[in-house]
Protein backbone atom coordinates (compact mmCIF):
# COMPACT_ATOMS: atom_id res chain seq x y z
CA UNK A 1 106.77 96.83 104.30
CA UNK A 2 104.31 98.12 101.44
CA UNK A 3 104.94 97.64 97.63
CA UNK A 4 103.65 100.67 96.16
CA UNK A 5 100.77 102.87 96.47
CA UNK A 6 97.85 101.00 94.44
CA UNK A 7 96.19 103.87 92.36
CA UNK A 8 92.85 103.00 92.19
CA UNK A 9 92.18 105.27 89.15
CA UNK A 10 94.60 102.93 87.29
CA UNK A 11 91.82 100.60 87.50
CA UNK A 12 88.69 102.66 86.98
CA UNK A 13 89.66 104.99 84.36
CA UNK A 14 88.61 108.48 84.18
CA UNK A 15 86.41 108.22 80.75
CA UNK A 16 83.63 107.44 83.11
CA UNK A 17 84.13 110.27 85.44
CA UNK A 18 83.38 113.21 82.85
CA UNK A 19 79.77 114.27 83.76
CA UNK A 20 78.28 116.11 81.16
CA UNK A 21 77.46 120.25 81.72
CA UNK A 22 74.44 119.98 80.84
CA UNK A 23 71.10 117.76 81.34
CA UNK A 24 69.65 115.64 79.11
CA UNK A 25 66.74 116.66 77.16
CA UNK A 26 63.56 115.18 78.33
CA UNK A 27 61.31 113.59 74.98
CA UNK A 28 61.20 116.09 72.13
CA UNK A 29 62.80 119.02 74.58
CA UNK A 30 65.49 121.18 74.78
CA UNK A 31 68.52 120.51 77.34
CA UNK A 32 68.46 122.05 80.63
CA UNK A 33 70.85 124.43 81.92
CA UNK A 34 73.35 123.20 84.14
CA UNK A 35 73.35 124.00 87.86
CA UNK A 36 76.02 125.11 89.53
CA UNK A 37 76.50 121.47 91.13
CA UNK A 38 76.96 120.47 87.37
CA UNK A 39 79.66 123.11 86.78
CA UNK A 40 81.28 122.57 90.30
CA UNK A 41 81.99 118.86 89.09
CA UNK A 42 82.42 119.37 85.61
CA UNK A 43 85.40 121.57 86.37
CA UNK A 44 86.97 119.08 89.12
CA UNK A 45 86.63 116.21 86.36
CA UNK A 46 88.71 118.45 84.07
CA UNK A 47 91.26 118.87 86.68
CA UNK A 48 91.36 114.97 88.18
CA UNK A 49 92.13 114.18 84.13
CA UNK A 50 94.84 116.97 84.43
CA UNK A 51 96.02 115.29 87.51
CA UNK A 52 96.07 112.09 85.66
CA UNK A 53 98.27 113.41 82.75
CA UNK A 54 100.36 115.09 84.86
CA UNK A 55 100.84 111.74 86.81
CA UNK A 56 101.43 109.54 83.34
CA UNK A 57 103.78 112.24 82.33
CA UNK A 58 106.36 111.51 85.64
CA UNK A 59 106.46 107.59 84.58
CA UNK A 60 104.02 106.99 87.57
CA UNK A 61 104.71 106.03 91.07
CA UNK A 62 104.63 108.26 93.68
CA UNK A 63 102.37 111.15 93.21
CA UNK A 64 104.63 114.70 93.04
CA UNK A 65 103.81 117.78 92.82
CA UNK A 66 103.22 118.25 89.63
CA UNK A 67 100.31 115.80 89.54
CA UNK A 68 99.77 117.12 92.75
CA UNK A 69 98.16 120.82 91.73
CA UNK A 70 95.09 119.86 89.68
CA UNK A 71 94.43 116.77 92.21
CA UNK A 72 94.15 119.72 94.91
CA UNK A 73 91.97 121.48 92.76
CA UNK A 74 90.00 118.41 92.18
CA UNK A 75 89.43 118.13 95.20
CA UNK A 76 88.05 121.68 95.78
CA UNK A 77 85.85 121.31 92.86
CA UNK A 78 84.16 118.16 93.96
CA UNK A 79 83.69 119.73 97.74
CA UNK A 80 82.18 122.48 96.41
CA UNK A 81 80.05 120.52 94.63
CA UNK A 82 79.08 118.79 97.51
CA UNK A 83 78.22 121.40 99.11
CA UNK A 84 75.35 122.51 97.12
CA UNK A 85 71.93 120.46 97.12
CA UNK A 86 71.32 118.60 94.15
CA UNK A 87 68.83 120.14 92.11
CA UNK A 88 65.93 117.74 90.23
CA UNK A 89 67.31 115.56 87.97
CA UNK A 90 71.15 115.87 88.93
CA UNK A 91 73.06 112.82 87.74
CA UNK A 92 75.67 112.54 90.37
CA UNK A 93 74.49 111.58 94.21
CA UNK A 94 76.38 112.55 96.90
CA UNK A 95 77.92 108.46 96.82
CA UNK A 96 79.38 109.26 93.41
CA UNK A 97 81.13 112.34 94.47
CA UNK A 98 82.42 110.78 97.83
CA UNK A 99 83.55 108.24 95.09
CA UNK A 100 85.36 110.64 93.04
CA UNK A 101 86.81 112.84 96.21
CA UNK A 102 88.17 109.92 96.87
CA UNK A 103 90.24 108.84 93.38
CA UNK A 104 91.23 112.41 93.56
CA UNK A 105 93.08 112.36 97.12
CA UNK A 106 95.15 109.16 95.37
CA UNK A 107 97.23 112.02 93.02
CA UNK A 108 97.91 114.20 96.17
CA UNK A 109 101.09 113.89 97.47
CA UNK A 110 102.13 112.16 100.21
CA UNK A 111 100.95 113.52 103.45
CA UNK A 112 99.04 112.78 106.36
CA UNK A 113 96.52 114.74 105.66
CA UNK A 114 96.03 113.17 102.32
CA UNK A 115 95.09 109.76 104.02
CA UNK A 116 92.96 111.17 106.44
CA UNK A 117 90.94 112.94 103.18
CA UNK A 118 90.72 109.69 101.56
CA UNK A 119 89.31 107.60 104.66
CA UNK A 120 86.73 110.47 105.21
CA UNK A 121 84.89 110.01 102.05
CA UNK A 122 85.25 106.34 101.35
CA UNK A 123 83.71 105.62 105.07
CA UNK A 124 81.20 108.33 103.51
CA UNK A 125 81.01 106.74 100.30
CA UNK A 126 80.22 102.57 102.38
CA UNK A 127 77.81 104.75 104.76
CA UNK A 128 75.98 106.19 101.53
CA UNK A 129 75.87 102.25 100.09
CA UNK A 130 77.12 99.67 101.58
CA UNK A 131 76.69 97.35 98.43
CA UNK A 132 78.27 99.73 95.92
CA UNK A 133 80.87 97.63 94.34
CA UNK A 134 83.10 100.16 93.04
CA UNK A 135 84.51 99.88 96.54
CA UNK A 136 86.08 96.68 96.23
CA UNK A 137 88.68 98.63 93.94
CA UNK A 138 89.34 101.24 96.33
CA UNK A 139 90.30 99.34 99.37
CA UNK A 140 93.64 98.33 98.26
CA UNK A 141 94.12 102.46 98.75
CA UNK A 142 92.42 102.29 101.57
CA UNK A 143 94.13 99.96 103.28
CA UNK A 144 97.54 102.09 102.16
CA UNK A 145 95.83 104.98 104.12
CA UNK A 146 95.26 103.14 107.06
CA UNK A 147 98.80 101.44 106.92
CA UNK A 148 100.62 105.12 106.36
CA UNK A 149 98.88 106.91 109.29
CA UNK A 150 99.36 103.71 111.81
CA UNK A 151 102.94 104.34 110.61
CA UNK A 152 103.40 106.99 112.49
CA UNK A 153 102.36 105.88 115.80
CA UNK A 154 100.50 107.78 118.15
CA UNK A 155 97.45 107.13 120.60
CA UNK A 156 94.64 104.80 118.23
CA UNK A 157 97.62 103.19 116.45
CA UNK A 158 96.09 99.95 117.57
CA UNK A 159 92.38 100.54 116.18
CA UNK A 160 94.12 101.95 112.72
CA UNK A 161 96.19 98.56 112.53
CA UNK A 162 93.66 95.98 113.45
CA UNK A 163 91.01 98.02 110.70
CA UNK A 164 93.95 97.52 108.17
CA UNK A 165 94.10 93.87 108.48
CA UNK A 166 90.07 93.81 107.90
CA UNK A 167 90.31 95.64 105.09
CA UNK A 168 92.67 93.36 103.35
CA UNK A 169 90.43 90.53 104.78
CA UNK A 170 87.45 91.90 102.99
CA UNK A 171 89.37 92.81 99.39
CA UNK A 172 90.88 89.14 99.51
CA UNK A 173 87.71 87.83 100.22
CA UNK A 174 86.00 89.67 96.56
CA UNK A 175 89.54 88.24 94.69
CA UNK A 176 89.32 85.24 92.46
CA UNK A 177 92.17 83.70 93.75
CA UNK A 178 92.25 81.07 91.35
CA UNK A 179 92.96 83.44 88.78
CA UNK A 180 96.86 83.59 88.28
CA UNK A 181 97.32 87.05 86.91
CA UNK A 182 96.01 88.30 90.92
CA UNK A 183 99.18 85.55 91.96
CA UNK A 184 101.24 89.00 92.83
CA UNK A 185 98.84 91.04 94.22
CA UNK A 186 97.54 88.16 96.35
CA UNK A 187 101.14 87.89 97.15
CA UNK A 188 101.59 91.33 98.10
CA UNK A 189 98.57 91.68 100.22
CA UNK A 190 99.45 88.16 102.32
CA UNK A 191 102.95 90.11 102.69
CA UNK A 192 101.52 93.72 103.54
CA UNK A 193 98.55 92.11 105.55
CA UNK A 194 101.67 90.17 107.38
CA UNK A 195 103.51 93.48 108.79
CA UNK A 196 100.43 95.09 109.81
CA UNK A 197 99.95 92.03 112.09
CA UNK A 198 103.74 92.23 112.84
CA UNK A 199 103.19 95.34 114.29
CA UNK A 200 100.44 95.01 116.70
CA UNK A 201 103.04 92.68 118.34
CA UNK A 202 104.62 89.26 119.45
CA UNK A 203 100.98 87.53 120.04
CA UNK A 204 100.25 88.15 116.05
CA UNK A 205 103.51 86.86 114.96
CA UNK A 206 101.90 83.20 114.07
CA UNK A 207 99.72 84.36 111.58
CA UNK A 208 101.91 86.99 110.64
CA UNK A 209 104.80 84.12 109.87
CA UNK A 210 101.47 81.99 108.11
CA UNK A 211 101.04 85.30 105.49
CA UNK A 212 104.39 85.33 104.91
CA UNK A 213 104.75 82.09 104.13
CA UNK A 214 101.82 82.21 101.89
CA UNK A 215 103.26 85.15 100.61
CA UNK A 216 106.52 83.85 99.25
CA UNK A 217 105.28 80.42 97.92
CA UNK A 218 102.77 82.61 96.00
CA UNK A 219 105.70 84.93 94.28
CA UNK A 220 109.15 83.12 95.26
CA UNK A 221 111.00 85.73 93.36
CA UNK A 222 110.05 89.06 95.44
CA UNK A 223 113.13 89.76 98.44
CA UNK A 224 110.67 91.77 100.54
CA UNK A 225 108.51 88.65 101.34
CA UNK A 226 111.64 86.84 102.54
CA UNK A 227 112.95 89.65 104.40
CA UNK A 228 109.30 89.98 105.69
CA UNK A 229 109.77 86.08 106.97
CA UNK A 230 113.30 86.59 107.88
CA UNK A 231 112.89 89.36 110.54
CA UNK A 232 108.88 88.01 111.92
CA UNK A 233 111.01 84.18 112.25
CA UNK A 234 113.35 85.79 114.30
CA UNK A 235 111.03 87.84 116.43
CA UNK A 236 109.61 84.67 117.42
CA UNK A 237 112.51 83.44 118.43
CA UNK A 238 112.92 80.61 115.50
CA UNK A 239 116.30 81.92 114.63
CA UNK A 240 117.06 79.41 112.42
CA UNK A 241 114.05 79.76 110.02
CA UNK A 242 114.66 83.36 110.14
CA UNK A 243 118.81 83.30 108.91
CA UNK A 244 117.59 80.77 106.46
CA UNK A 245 114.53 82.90 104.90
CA UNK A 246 117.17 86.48 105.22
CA UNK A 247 120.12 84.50 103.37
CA UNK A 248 116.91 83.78 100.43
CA UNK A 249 116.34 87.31 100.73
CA UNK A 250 119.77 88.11 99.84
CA UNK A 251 120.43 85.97 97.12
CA UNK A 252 118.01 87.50 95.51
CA UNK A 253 118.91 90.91 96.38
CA UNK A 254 122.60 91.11 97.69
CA UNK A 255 122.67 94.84 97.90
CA UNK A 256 119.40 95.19 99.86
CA UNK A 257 118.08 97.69 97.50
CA UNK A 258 114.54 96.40 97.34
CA UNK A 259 114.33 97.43 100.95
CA UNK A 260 114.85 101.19 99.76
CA UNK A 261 112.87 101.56 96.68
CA UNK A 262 110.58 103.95 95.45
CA UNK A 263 106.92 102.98 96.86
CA UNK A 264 108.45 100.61 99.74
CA UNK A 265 107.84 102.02 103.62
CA UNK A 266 107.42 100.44 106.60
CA UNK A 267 104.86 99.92 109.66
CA UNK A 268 106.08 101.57 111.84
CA UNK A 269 108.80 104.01 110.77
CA UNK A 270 112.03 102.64 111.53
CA UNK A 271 111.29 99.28 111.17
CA UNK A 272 113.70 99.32 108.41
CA UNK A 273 116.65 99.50 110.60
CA UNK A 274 115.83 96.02 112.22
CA UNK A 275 115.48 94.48 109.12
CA UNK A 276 119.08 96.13 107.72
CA UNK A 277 120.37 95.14 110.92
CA UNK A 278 119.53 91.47 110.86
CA UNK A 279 120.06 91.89 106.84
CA UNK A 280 123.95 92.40 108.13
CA UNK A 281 123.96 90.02 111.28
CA UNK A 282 123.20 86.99 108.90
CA UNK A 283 125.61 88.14 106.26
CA UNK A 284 128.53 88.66 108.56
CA UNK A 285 129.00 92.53 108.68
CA UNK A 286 128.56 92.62 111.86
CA UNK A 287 129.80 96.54 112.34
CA UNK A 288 127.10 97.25 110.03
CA UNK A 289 124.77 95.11 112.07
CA UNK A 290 125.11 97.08 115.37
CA UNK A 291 124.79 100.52 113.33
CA UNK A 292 121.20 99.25 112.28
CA UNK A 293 120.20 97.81 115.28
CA UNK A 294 120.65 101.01 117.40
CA UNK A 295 119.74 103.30 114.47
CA UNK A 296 116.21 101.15 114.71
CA UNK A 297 116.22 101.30 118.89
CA UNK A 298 116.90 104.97 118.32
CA UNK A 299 114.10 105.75 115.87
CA UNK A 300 111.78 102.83 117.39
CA UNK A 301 110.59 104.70 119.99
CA UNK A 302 107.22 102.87 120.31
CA UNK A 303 108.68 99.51 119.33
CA UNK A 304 107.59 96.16 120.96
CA UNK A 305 110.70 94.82 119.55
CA UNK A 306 112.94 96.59 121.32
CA UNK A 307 114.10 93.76 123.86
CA UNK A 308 114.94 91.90 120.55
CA UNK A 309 116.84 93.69 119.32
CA UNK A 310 119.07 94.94 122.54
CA UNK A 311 119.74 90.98 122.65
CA UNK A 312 121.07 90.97 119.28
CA UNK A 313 123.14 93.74 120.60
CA UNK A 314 124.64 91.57 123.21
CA UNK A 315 125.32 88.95 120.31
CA UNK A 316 127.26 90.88 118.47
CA UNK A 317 129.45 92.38 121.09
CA UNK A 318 130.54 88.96 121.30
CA UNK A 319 131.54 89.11 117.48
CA UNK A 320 135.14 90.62 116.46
């Protein structure tokens, strides 16, 4: 399951992004007029600010469509801009505007398309320069694009997966992980890094349970990292270790309302219902428990965990 989008322009800022309209002035000149690459960009920076607002204005969270107009026009503006060959002395390389295409897919709505957008220029962006460290920033959106297109399944699912998990690899790897106030989002990425694994089936389930493990030592007090445990324990068959990490889960969330919550999905869709199912097994509802479980064989179409859950199935039939 995934915590959140990560908006990278939380951590950039826009200030930087405003490119002025006009060249500077060479020694004792007068400025130069801008080009129509200036103007092109100077009017998506306007509208990526506007998409900003518009986004600070809704609380945060999920991008709607409110923030999601001047984001699309954003985006417009800076493909336009890219369009046109830079004239002599232009400020902004084509990296920079792959750079800013990018932050600007992160206020369009959710879509497929939208992740698609967003892996387009930031492989253009690391092809451009590989060393440009504003990307370390942006792969914690990457790796959300990756994660919300495997979702869906579909011939490549594999490839989209397995370049997920390197992704996180490679942010982890620039993190200070001695510094505590990354504790969460070291947390989170263990836990996120963990269902990606999860998914690409039973032969990544021992490093999958490793991440979770790490995951919950590292923030104890997060549900989804036990429920992440829970349901990759019992996968693996250790059903004890799996009732004992779901009944943590549950004490700290008894209503299973984490596993709903704004920002929360899962890899692959449907995965949900397995985790409400064994959610219910472990607490005793076990009507509530077969509901899930075929709900999740139902919308699992492409599952490798379908045998799994069929034999919980046969469990519970056994139940009154």
């Amino acid at each position: 399951m995934r915590v959140c989008e990560w908006l990278a322009c939380a951590w950039l800022g826009l200030a930087s992004f405003f490119h002025p309209l006009a060249h500077a002035a060479p020694w004792g000149g007068s400025p130069a007029a801008p080009t129509l690459r200036d103007e092109a960009v100077g009017r998506a920076d306007l509208a990526l600010a506007e998409a900003r607002r518009a986004h600070r204005a809704q609380g945060g969270g999920l991008p709607t469509l409110g923030a999601g107009r001047p984001a699309r026009l954003a985006v417009a503006a800076y493909e336009a801009a890219l369009a046109l060959a830079p004239a002599p002395g232009d400020d902004l390389d084509d990296v920079d505007l792959h750079h800013r295409l990018f932050v600007a897919t992160v206020y369009l709505p959710d879509a497929e398309a939208r992740w698609r957008l967003a892996l387009t220029h930031f492989d253009a962006m690391r092809a451009g320069d590989p060393r440009d460290p504003r990307e370390t920033d942006l792969l914690p959106d990457v790796c959300t694009a990756l994660s919300k297109l495997a979702a869906h399944g579909g011939p490549g699912t594999d490839e989209v997966l397995e370049r997920a998990v390197r992704e996180y690899a490679t942010w982890r790897a620039r993190t200070d992980e001695t510094d505590p106030q990354l504790a969460d989002n070291i947390a989170m990425n263990a836990s996120n890094t963990a269902e990606l694994l999860m998914a690409l089936g039973p032969e990544r389930l021992p490093e999958a349970l490793a991440l979770y493990a790490e995951s919950v030592a590292l923030y104890p007090g997060e549900p989804l990292g036990w429920y992440g445990l829970a349901v990759a324990a019992d996968r693996d068959g250790q059903v004890e270790r799996g009732e004992s990490a779901m009944r943590r889960a549950l004490e700290l969330d008894p209503r299973m309302r984490r596993l709903t919550a704004a920002g929360v999905y899962f890899v692959p869709h449907g995965d949900l219902r397995y985790y409400e199912g064994l959610a219910h097994q472990v607490a005793g509802r076990n009507a509530a428990a077969r509901d899930a479980y075929r709900a999740f064989l139902a919308e699992g179409k492409t599952t490798r965990y379908g045998a799994r859950a069929r034999a919980h199935l046969t469990e519970l039939r056994a139940r009154p």
